[in-house]
C-alpha atoms as a PDB file:
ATOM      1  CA  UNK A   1    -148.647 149.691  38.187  1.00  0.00           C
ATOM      2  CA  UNK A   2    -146.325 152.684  38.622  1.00  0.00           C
ATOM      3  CA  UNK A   3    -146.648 154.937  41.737  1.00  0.00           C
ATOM      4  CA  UNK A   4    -145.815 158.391  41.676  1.00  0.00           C
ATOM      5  CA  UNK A   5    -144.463 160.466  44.377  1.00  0.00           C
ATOM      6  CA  UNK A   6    -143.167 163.572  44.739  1.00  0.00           C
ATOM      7  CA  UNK A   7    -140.176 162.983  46.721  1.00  0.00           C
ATOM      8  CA  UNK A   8    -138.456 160.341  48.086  1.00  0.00           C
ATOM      9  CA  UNK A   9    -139.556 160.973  51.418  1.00  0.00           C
ATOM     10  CA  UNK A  10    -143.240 161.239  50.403  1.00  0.00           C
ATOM     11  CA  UNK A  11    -143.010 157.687  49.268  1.00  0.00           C
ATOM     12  CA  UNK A  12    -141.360 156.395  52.832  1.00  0.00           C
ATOM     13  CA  UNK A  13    -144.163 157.929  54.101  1.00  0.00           C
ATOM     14  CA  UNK A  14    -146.776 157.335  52.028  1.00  0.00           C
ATOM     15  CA  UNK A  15    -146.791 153.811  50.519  1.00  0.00           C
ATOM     16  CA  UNK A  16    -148.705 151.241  53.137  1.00  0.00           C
ATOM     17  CA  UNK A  17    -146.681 148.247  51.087  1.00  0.00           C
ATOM     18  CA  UNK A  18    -142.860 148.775  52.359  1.00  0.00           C
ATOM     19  CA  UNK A  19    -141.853 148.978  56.231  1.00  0.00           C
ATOM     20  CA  UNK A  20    -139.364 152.002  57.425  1.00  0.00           C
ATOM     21  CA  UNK A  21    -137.320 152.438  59.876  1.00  0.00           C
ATOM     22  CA  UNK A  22    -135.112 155.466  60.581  1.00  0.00           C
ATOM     23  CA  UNK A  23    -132.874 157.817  62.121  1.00  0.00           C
ATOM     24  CA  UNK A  24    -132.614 161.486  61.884  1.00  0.00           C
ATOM     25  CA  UNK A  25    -129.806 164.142  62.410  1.00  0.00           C
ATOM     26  CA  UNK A  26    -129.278 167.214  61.469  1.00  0.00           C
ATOM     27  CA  UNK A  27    -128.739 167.449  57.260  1.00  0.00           C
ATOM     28  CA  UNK A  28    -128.577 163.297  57.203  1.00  0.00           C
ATOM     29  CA  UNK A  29    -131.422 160.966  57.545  1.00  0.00           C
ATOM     30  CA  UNK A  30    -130.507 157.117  57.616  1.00  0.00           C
ATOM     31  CA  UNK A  31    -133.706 154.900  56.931  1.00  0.00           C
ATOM     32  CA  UNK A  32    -133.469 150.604  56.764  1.00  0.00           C
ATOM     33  CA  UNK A  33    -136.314 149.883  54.102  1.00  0.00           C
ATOM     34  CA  UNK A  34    -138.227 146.793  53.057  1.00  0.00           C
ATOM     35  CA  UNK A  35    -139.678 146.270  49.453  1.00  0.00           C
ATOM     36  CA  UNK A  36    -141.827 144.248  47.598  1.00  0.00           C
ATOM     37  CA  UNK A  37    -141.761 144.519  44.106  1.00  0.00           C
ATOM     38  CA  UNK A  38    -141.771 147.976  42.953  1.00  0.00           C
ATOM     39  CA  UNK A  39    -142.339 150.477  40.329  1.00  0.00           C
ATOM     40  CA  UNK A  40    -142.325 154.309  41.478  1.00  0.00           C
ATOM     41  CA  UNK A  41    -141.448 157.494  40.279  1.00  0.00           C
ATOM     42  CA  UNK A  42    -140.509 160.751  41.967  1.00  0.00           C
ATOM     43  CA  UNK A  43    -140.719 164.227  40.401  1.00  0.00           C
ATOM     44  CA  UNK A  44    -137.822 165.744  42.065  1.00  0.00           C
ATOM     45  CA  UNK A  45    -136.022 164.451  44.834  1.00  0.00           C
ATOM     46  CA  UNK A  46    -135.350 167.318  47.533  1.00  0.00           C
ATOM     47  CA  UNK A  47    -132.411 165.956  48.985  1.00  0.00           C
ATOM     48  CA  UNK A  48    -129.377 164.106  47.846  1.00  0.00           C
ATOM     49  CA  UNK A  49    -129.870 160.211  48.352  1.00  0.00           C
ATOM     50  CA  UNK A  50    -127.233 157.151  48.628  1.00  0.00           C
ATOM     51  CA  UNK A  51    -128.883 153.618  48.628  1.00  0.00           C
ATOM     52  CA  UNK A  52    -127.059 150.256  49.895  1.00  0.00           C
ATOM     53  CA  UNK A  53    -128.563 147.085  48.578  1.00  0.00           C
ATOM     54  CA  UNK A  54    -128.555 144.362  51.283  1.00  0.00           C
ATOM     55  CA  UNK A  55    -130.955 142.274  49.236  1.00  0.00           C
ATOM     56  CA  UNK A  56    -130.396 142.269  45.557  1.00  0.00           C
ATOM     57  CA  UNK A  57    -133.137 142.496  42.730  1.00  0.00           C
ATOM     58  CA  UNK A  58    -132.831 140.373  39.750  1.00  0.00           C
ATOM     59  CA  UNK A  59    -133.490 143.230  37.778  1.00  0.00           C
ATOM     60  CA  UNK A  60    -133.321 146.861  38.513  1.00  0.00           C
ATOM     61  CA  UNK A  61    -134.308 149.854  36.040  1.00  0.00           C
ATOM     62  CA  UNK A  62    -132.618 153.360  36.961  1.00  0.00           C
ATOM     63  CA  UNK A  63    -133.466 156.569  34.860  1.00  0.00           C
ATOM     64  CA  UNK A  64    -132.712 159.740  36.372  1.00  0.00           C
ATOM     65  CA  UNK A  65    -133.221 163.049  34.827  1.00  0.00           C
ATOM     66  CA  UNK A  66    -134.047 160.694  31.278  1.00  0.00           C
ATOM     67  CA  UNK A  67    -130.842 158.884  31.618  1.00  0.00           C
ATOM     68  CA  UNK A  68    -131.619 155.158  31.903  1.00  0.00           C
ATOM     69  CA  UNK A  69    -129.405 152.334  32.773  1.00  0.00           C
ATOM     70  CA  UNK A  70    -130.741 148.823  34.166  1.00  0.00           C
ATOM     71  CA  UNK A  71    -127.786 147.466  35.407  1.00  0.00           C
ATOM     72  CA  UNK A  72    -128.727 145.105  38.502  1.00  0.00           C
ATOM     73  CA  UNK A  73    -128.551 145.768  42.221  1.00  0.00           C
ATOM     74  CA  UNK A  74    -126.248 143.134  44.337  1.00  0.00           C
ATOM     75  CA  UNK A  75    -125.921 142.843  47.645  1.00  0.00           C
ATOM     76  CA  UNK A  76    -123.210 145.502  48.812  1.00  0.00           C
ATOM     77  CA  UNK A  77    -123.766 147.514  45.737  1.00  0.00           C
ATOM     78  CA  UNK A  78    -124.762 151.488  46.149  1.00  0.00           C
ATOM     79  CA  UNK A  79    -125.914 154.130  44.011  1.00  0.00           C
ATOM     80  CA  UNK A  80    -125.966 157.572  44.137  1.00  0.00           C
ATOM     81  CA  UNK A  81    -129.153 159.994  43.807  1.00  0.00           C
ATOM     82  CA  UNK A  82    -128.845 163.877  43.538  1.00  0.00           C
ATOM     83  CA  UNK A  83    -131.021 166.355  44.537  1.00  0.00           C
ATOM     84  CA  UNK A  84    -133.456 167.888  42.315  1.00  0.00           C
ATOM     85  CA  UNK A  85    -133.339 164.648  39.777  1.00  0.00           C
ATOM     86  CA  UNK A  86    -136.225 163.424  37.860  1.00  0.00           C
ATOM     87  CA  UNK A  87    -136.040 159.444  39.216  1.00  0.00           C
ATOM     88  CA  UNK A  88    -137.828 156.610  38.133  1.00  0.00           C
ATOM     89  CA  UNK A  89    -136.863 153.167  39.999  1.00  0.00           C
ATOM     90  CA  UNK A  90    -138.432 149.818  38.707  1.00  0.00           C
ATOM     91  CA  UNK A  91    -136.784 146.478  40.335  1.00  0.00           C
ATOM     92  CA  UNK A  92    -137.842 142.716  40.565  1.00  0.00           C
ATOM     93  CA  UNK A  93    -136.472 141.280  43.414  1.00  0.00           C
ATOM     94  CA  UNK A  94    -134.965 138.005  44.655  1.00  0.00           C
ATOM     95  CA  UNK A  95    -137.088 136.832  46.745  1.00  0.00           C
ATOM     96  CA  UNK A  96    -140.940 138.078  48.525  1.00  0.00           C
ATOM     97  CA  UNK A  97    -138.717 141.236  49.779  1.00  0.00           C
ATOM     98  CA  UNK A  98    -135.643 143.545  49.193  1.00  0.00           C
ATOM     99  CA  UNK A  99    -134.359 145.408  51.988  1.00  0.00           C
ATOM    100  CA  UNK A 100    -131.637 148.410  51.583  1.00  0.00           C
ATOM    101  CA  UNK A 101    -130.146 151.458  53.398  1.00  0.00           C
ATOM    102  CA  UNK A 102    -130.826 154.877  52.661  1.00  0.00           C
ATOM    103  CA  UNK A 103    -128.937 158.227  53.827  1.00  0.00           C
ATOM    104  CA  UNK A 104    -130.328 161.383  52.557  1.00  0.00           C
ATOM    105  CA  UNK A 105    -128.376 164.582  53.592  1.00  0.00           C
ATOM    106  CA  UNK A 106    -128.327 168.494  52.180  1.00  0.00           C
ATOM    107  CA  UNK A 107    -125.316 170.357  51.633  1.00  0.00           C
ATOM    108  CA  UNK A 108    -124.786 171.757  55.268  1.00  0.00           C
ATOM    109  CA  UNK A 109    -123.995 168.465  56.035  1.00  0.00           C
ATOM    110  CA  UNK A 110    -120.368 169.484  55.313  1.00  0.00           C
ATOM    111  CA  UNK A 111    -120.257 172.183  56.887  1.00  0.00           C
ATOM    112  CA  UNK A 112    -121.438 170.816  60.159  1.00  0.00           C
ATOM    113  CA  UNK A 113    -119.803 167.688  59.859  1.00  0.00           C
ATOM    114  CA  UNK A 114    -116.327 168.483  57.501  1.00  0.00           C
ATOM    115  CA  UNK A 115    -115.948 172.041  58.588  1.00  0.00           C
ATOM    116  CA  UNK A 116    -112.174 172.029  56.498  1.00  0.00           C
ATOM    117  CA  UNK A 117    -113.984 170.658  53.358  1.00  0.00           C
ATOM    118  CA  UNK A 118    -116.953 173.078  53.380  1.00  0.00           C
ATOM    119  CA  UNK A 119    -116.745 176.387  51.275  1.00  0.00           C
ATOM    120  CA  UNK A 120    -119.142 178.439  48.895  1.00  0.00           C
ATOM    121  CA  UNK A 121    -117.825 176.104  45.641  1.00  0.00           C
ATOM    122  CA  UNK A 122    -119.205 173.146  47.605  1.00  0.00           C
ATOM    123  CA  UNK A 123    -122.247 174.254  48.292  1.00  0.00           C
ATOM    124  CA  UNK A 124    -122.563 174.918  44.122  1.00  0.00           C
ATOM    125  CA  UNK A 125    -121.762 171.519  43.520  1.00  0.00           C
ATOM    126  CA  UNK A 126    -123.652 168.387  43.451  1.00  0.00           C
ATOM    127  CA  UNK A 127    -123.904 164.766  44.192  1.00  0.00           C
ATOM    128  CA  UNK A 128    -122.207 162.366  41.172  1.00  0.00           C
ATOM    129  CA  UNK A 129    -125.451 160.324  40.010  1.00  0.00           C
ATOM    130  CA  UNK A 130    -124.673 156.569  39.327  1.00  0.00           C
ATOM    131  CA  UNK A 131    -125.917 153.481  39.237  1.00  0.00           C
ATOM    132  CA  UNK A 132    -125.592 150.384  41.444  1.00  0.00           C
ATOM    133  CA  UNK A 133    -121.895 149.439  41.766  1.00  0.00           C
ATOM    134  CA  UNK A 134    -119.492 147.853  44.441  1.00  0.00           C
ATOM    135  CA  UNK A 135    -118.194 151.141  46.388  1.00  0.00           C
ATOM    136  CA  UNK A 136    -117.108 149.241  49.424  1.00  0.00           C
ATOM    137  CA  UNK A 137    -115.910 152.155  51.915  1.00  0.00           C
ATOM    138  CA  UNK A 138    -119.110 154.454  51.998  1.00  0.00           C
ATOM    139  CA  UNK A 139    -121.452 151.103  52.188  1.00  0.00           C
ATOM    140  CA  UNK A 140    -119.441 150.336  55.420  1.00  0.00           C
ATOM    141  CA  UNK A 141    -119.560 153.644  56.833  1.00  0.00           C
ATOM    142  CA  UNK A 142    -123.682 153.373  55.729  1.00  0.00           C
ATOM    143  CA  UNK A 143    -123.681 149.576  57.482  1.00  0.00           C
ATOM    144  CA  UNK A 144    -121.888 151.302  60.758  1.00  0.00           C
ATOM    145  CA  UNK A 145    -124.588 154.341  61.259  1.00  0.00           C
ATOM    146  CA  UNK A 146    -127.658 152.372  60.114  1.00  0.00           C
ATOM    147  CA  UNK A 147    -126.815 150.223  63.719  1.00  0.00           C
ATOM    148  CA  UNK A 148    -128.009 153.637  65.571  1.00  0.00           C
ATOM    149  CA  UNK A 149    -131.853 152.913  64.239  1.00  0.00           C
ATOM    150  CA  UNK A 150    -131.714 150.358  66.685  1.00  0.00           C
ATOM    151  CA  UNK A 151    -131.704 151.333  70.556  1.00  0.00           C
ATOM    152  CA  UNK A 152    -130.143 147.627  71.090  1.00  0.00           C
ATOM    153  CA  UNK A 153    -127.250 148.381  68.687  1.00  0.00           C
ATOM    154  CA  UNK A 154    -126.959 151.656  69.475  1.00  0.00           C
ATOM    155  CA  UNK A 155    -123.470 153.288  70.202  1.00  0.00           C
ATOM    156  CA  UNK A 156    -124.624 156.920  70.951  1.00  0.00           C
ATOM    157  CA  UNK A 157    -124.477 160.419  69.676  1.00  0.00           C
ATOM    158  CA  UNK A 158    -120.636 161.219  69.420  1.00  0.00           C
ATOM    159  CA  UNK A 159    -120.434 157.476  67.685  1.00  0.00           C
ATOM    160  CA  UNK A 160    -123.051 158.366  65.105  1.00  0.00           C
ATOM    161  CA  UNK A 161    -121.956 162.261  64.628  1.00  0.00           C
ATOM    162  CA  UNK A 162    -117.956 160.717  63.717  1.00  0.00           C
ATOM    163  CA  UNK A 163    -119.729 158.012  61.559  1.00  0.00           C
ATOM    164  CA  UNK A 164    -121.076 160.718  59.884  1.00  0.00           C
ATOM    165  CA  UNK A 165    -118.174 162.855  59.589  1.00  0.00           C
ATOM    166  CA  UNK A 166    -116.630 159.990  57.836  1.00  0.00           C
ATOM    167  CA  UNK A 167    -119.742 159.959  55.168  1.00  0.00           C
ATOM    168  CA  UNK A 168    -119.318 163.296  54.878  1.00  0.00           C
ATOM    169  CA  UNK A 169    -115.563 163.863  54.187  1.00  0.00           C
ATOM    170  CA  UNK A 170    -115.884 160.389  51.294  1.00  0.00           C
ATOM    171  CA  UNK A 171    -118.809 161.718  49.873  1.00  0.00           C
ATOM    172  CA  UNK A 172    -116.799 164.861  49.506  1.00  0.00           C
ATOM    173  CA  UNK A 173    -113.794 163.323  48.126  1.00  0.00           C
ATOM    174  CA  UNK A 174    -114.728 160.762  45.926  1.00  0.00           C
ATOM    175  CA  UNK A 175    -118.889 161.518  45.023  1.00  0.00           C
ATOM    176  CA  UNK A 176    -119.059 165.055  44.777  1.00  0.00           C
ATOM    177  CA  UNK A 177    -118.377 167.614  41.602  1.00  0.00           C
ATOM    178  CA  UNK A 178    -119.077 171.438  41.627  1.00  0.00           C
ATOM    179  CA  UNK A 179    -119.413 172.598  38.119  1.00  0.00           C
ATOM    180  CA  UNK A 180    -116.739 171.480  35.369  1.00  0.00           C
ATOM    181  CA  UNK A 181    -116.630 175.124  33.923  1.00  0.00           C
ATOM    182  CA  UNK A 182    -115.509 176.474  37.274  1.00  0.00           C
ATOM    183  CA  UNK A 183    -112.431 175.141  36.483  1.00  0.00           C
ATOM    184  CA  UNK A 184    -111.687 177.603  33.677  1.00  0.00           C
ATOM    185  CA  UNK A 185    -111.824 180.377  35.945  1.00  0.00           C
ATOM    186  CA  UNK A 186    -108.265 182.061  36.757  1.00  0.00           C
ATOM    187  CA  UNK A 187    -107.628 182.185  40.117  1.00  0.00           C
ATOM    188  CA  UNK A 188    -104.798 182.951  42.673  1.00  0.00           C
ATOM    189  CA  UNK A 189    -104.185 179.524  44.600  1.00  0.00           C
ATOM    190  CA  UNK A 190    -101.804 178.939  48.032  1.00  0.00           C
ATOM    191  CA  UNK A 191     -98.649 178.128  45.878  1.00  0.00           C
ATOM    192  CA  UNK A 192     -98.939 174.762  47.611  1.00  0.00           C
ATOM    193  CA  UNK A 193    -102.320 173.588  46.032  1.00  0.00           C
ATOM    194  CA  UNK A 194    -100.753 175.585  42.801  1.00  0.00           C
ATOM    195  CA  UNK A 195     -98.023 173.047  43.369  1.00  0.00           C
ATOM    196  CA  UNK A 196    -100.368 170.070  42.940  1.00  0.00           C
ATOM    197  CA  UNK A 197    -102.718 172.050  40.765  1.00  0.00           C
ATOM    198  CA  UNK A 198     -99.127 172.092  37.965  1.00  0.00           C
ATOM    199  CA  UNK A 199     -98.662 168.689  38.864  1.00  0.00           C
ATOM    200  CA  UNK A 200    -101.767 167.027  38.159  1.00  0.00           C
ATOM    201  CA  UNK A 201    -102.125 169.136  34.404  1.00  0.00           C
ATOM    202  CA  UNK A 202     -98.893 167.663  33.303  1.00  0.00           C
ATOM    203  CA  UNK A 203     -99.515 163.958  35.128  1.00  0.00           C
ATOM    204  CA  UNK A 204    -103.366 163.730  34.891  1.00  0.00           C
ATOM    205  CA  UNK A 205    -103.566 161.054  31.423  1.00  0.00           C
ATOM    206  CA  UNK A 206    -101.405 158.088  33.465  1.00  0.00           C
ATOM    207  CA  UNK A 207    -102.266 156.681  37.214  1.00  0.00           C
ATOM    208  CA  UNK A 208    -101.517 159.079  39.611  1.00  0.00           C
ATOM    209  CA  UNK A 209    -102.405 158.804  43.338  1.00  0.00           C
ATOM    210  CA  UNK A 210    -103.103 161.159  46.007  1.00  0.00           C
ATOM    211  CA  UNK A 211     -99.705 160.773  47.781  1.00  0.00           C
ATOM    212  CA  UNK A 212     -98.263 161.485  44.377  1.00  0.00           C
ATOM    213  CA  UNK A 213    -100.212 164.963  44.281  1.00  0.00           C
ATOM    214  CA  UNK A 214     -99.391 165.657  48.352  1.00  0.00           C
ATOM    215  CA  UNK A 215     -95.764 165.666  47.638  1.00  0.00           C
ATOM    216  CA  UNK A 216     -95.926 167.642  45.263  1.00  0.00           C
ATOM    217  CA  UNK A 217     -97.469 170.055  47.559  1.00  0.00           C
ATOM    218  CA  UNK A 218     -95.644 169.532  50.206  1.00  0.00           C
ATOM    219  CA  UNK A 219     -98.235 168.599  52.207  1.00  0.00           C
ATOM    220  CA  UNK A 220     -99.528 165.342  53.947  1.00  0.00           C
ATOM    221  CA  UNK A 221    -102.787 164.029  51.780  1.00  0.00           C
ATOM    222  CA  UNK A 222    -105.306 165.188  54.345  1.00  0.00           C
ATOM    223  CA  UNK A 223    -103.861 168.290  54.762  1.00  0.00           C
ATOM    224  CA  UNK A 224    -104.115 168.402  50.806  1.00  0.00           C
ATOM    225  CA  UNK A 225    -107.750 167.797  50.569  1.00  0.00           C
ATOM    226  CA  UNK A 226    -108.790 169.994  52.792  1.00  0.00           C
ATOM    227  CA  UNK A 227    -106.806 173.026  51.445  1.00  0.00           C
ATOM    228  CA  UNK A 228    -107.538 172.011  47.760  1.00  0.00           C
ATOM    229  CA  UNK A 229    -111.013 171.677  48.626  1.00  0.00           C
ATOM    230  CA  UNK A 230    -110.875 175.236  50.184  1.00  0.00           C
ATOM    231  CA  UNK A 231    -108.955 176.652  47.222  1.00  0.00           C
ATOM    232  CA  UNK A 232    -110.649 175.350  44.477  1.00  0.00           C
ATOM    233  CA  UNK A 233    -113.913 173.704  45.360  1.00  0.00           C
ATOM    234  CA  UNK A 234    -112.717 170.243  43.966  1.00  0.00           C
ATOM    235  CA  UNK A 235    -110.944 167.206  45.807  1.00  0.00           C
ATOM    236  CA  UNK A 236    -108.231 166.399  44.309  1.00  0.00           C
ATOM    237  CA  UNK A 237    -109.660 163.282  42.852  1.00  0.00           C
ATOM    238  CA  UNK A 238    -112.459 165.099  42.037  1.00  0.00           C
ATOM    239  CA  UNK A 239    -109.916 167.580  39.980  1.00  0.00           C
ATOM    240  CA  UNK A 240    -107.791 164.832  38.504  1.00  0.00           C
ATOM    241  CA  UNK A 241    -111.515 163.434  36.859  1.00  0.00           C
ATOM    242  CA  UNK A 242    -112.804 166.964  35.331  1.00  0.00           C
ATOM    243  CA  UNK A 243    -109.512 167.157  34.159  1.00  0.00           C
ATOM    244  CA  UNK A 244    -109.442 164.280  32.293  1.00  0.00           C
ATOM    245  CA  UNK A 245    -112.895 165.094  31.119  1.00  0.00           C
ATOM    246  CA  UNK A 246    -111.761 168.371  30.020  1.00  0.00           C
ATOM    247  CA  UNK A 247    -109.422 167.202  27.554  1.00  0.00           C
ATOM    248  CA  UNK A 248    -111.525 164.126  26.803  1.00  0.00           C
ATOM    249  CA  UNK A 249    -114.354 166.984  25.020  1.00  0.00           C
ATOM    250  CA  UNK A 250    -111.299 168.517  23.261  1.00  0.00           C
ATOM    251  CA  UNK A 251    -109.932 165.516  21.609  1.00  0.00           C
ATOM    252  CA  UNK A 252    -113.345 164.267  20.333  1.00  0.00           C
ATOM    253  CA  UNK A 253    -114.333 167.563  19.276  1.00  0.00           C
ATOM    254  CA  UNK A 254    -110.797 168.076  17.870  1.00  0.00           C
ATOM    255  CA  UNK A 255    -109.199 164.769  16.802  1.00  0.00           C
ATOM    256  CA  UNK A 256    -110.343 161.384  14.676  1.00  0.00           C
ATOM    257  CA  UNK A 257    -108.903 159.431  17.407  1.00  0.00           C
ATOM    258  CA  UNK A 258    -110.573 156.460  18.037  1.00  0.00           C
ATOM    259  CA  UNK A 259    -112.703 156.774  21.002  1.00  0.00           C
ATOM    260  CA  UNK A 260    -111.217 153.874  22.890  1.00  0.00           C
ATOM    261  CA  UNK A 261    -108.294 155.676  22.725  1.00  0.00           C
ATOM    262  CA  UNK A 262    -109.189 159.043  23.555  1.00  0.00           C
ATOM    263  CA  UNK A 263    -110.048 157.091  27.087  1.00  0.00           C
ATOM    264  CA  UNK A 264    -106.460 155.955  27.367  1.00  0.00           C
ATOM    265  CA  UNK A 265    -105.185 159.271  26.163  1.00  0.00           C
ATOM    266  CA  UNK A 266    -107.036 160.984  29.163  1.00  0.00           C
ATOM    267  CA  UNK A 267    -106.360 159.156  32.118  1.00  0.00           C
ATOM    268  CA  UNK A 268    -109.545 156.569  32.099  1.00  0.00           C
ATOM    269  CA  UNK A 269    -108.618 152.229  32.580  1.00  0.00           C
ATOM    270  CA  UNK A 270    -110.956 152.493  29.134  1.00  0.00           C
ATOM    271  CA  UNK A 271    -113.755 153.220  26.909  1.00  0.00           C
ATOM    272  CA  UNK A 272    -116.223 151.755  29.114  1.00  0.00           C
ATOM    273  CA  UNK A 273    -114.763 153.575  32.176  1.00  0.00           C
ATOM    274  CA  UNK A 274    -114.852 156.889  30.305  1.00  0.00           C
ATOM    275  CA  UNK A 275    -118.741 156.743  29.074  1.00  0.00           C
ATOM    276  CA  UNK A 276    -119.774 156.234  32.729  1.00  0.00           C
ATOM    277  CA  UNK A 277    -118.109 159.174  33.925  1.00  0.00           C
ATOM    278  CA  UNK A 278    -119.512 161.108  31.293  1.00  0.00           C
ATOM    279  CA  UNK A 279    -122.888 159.698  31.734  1.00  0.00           C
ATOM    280  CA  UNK A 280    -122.743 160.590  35.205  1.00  0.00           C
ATOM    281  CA  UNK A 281    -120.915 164.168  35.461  1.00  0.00           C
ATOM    282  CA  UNK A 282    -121.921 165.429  31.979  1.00  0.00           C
ATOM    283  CA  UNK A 283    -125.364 163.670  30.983  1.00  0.00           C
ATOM    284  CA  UNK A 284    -124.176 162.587  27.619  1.00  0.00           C
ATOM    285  CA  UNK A 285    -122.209 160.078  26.111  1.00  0.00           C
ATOM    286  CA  UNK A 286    -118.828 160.288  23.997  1.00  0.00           C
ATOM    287  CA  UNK A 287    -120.395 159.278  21.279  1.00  0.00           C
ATOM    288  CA  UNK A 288    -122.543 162.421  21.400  1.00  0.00           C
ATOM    289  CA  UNK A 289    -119.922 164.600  22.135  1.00  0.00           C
ATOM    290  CA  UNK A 290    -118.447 163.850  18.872  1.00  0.00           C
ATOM    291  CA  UNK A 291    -121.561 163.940  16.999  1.00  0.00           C
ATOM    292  CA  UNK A 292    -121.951 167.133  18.774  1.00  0.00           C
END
């Protein structure tokens, strides 16, 4: 039978069936969870959410904001949960229980946290969804803070608030997006991200790396990110991927390209690759885009 909540935090609470543990801090709560069997849905989460599977399901359903997928959760696996999404989560698991990590966090985590990455545009923006995949450095930096729930395994306050700076600066680079049509505004940049900015629109379609973008710049890659982000809002990952986006919509709006290659044209490793990013930073599908 399906429970309903309305947050994510109301079910932690609420449901007499799965055990909690947690930790909080200011904007980030870390909670170690055991489940049975479950079926629940939440009406709007209130704060962003990244799970870690310890315990895989054999199956897992996943529909947020209508978009489902039912791709399974392994062990090591994570997914990503904004705030203010309509969830539903339905798994099966392995055995009797599933256990998992949980970090929920609001925006002023960065600021308090990633002071250089913090700015009005990131405050706009929002957590990518997805679905369980292997995302190896943010489920170690999870694995690392969830040892502070424990007073045993407990490392203390300046270990959990770098930890946490850590979370904050990945999530910022490689999970967050402000809003793609921010990009189309013109605006004055340092000539240095302007540098990188001309580099990545005539390098974004092939492999390009961070390093590649920094000396471009002129700049060392953390000093990039941190002035990009200030500049334009975006990482500079984040910027290479609504770029590609960008000019993914044009050629299926504009072209009879094949859709496969439309993903190589832009920048994606395929056609497969491409649909998830759309799925998750545009809530549609290339296939609907060029219905459209």
């Amino acid at each position: 039978m399906q429970k309903r909540f309305r947050t994510i935090r109301d079910y932690h609470a609420g449901d007499p069936g799965i055990q909690v543990s947690s930790l909080e801090l200011p904007h980030l709560r870390v909670t170690h969870l055991v489940e049975r069997d479950g079926d629940v849905k939440f009406l709007r989460t209130d704060r962003s959410g990244v799970v870690l599977t310890l315990d895989g399901s054999v199956r897992h359903l996943t529909r947020m904001d209508g978009i489902r997928d039912e791709t399974p959760s392994r062990p090591g696996e994570v997914s990503f949960i904004p705030e203010g999404m309509d969830v539903h989560l339905a798994w099966k698991n392995h055995a009797e229980v599933q256990t998992s990590l949980m970090i929920e966090f609001d925006p002023g985590l960065f600021g308090t946290y990633a002071p250089e990455v913090a700015g009005s545009r990131l405050s706009r923006g929002v957590l990518v969804p997805a679905n369980y995949a292997d995302r190896p450095v943010i489920a170690g930096l999870i694995r690392l803070l969830a040892r502070e729930i424990e007073p045993a395994r407990r490392r203390g306050r300046i270990f959990s608030e770098t930890v946490v700076r850590l979370i904050a600066l990945e999530l910022a680079a490689s999970h967050w997006s402000v809003p793609v049509q921010d990009m189309d505004r013109p605006t004055r940049h340092d000539p240095r991200v302007q540098r990188a900015i001309d580099h990545v629109e005539a390098n974004f379609a092939r492999d390009i790396s961070l390093i590649e973008i920094a000396n471009a710049a002129g700049l060392s890659p953390t000093h990039l990110t941190s002035v990009f982000q200030r500049e334009t809002g975006h990482t500079p990952y984040a910027y290479v991927i609504e770029r590609r986006l960008r000019e993914a919509v044009r050629l299926l709006r504009d072209t009879d390209l094949p859709i496969a290659q439309v993903a190589y044209a832009t920048g994606f490793a395929d056609q497969q690759h491409m649909t998830r990013v759309f799925r998750a930073r545009l809530s549609t599908t290339p296939r609907a885009v060029r219905r459209g």
